[in-house]
C-alpha atoms as a PDB file:
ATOM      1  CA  UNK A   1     -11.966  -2.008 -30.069  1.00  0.00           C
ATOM      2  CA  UNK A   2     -10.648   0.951 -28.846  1.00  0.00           C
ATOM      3  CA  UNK A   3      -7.182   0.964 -27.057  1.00  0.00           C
ATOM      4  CA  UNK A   4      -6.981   1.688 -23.234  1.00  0.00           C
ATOM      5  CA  UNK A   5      -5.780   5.480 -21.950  1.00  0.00           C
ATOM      6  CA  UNK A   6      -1.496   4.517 -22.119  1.00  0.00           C
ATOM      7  CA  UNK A   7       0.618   6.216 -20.379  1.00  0.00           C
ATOM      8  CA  UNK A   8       2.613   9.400 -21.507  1.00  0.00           C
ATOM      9  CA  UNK A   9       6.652   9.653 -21.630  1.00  0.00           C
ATOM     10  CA  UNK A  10       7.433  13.584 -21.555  1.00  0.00           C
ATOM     11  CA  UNK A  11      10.936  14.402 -22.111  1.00  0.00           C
ATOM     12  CA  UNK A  12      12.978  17.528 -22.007  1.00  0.00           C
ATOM     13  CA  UNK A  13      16.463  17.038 -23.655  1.00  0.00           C
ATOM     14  CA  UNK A  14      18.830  20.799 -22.525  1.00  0.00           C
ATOM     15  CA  UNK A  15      22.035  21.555 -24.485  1.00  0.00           C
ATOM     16  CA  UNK A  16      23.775  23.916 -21.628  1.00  0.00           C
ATOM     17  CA  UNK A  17      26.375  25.925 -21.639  1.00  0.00           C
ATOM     18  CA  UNK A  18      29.393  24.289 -19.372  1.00  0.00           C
ATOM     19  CA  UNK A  19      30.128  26.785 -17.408  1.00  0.00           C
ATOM     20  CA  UNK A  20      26.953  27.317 -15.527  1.00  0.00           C
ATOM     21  CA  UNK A  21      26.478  23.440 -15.390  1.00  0.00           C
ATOM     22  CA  UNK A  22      26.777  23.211 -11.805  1.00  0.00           C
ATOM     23  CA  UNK A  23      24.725  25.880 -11.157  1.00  0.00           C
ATOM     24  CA  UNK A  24      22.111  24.720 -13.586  1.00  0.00           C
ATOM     25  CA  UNK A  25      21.965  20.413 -12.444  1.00  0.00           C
ATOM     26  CA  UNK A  26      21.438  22.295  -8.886  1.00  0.00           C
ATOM     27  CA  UNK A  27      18.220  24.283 -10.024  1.00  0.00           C
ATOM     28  CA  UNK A  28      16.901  21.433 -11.824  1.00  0.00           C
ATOM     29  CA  UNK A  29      17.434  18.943  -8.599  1.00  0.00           C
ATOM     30  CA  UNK A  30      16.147  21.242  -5.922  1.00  0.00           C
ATOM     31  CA  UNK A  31      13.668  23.927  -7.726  1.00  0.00           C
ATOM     32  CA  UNK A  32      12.754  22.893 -11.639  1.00  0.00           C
ATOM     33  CA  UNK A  33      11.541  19.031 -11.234  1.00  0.00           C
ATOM     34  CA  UNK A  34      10.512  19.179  -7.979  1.00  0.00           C
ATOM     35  CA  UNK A  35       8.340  22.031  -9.320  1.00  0.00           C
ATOM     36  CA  UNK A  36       6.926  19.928 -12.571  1.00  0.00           C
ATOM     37  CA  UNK A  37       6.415  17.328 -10.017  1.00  0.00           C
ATOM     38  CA  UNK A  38       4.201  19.142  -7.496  1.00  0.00           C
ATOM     39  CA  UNK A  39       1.671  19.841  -9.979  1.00  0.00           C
ATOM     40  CA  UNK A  40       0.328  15.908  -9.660  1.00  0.00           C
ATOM     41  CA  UNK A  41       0.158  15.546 -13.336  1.00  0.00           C
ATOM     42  CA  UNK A  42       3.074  12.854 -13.089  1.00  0.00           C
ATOM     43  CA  UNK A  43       3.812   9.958 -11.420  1.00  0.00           C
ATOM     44  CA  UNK A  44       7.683   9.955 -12.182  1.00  0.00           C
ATOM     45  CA  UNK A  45      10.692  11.330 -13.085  1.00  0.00           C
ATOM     46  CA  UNK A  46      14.469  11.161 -14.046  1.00  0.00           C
ATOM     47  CA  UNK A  47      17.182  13.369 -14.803  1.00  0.00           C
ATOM     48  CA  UNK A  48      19.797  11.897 -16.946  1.00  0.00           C
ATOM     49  CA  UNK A  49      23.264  13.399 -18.746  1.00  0.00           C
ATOM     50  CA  UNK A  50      23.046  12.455 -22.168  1.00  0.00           C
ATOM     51  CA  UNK A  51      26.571  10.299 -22.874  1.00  0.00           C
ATOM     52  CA  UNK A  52      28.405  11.880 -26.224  1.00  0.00           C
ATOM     53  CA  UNK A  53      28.810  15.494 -25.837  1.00  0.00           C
ATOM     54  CA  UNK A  54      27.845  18.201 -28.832  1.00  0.00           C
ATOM     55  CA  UNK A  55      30.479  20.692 -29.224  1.00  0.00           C
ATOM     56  CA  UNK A  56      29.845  23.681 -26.811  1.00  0.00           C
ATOM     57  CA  UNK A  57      27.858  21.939 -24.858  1.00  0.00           C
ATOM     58  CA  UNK A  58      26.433  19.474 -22.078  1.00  0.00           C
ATOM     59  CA  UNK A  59      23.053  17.839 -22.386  1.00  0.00           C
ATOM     60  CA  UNK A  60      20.809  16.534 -20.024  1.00  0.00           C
ATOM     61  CA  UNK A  61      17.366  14.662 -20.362  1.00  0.00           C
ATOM     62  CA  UNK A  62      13.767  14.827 -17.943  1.00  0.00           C
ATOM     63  CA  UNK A  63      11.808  12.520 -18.275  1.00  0.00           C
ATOM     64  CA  UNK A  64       8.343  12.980 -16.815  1.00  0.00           C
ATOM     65  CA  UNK A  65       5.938   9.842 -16.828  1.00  0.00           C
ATOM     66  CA  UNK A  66       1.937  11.152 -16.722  1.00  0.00           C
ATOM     67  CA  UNK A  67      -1.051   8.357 -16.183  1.00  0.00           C
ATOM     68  CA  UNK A  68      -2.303   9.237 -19.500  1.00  0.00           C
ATOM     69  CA  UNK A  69      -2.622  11.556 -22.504  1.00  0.00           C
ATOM     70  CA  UNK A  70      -5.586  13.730 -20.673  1.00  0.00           C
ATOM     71  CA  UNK A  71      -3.473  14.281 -17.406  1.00  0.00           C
ATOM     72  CA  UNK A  72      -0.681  15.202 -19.551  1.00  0.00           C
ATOM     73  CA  UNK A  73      -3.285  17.706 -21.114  1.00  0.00           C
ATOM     74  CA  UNK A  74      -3.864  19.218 -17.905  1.00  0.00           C
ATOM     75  CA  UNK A  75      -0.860  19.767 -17.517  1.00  0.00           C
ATOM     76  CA  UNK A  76      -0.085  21.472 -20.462  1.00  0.00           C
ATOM     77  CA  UNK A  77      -3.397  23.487 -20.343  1.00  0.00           C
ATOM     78  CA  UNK A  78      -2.307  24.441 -16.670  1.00  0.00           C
ATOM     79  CA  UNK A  79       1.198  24.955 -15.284  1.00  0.00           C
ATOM     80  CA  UNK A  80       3.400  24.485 -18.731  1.00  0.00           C
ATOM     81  CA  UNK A  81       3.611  27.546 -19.781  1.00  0.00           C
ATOM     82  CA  UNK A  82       4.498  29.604 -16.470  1.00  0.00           C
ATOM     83  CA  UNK A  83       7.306  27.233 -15.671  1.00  0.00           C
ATOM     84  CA  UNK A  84       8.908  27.919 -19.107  1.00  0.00           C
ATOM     85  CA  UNK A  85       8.779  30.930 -18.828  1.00  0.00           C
ATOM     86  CA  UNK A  86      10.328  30.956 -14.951  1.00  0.00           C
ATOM     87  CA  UNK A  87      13.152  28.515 -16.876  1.00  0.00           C
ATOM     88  CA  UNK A  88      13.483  30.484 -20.055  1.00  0.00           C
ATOM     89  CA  UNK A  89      14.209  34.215 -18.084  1.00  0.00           C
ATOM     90  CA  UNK A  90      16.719  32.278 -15.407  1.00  0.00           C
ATOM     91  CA  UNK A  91      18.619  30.484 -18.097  1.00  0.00           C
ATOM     92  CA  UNK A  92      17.628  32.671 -21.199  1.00  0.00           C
ATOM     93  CA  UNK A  93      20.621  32.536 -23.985  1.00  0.00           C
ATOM     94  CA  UNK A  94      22.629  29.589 -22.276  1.00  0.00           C
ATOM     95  CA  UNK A  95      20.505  26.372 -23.361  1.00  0.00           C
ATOM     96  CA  UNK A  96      19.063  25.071 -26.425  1.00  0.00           C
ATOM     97  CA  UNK A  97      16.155  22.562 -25.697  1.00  0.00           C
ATOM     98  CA  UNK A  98      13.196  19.752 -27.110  1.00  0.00           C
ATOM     99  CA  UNK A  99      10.426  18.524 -26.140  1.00  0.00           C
ATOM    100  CA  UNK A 100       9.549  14.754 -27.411  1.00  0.00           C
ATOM    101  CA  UNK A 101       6.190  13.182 -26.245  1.00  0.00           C
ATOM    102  CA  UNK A 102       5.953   9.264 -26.360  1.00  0.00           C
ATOM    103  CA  UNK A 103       3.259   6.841 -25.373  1.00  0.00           C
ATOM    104  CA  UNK A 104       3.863   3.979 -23.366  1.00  0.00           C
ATOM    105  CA  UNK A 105       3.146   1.117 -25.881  1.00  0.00           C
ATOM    106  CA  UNK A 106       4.183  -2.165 -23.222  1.00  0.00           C
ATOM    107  CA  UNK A 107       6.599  -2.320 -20.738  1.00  0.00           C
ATOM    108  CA  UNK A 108       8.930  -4.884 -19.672  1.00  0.00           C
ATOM    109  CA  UNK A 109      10.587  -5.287 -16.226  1.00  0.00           C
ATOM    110  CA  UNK A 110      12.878  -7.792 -15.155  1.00  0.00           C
ATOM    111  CA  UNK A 111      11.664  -9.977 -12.321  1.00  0.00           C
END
């Protein structure tokens, strides 16, 4: 039997340089996400600091929730790649970054 379409976790984990933190948290409020966001290929999103710092830097996590592994495709197929690149020449030699795709096995929610 076949399991049902699950949904998609995308997240975006950014080692930034400090000093252009401020600078950088207010792209990613006002312009980046709400960006990713207008393309309807997620239903969600958070922005998180990542607690224990690397040396020489400050990292953040996105997390982008998608319906399922084909609208997460779309997206991909679609609008990735010109929003790195409008990301990568703003910010180009001040971040190091991941990508890590998970799927939605069960959730659990407190009642």
């Amino acid at each position: 039997m076949p399991l049902p379409l699950c949904m998609i976790l995308y997240n975006v984990t950014v080692n930034i340089d400090p000093e252009i933190e401020q600078e950088w948290t207010a792209y990613m409020r006002q312009t980046h996400i709400p960006e990713v966001m207008h393309t309807g290929c997620f239903l969600e999103s958070r922005f998180c600091r990542v607690h224990g710092e690397e040396e020489g830097g400050v990292t953040y996590a996105t997390t982008y929730l998608a319906k399922n592994q084909d609208i997460y495709d779309i997206y991909l197929a679609t609008h990735a790649a010109k929003l790195r690149d409008e990301f990568n020449a703003k910010w180009a030699g001040k971040f190091a970054s991941f990508r890590t795709l998970l799927t939605v096995v069960e959730e659990f929610k407190q009642a």
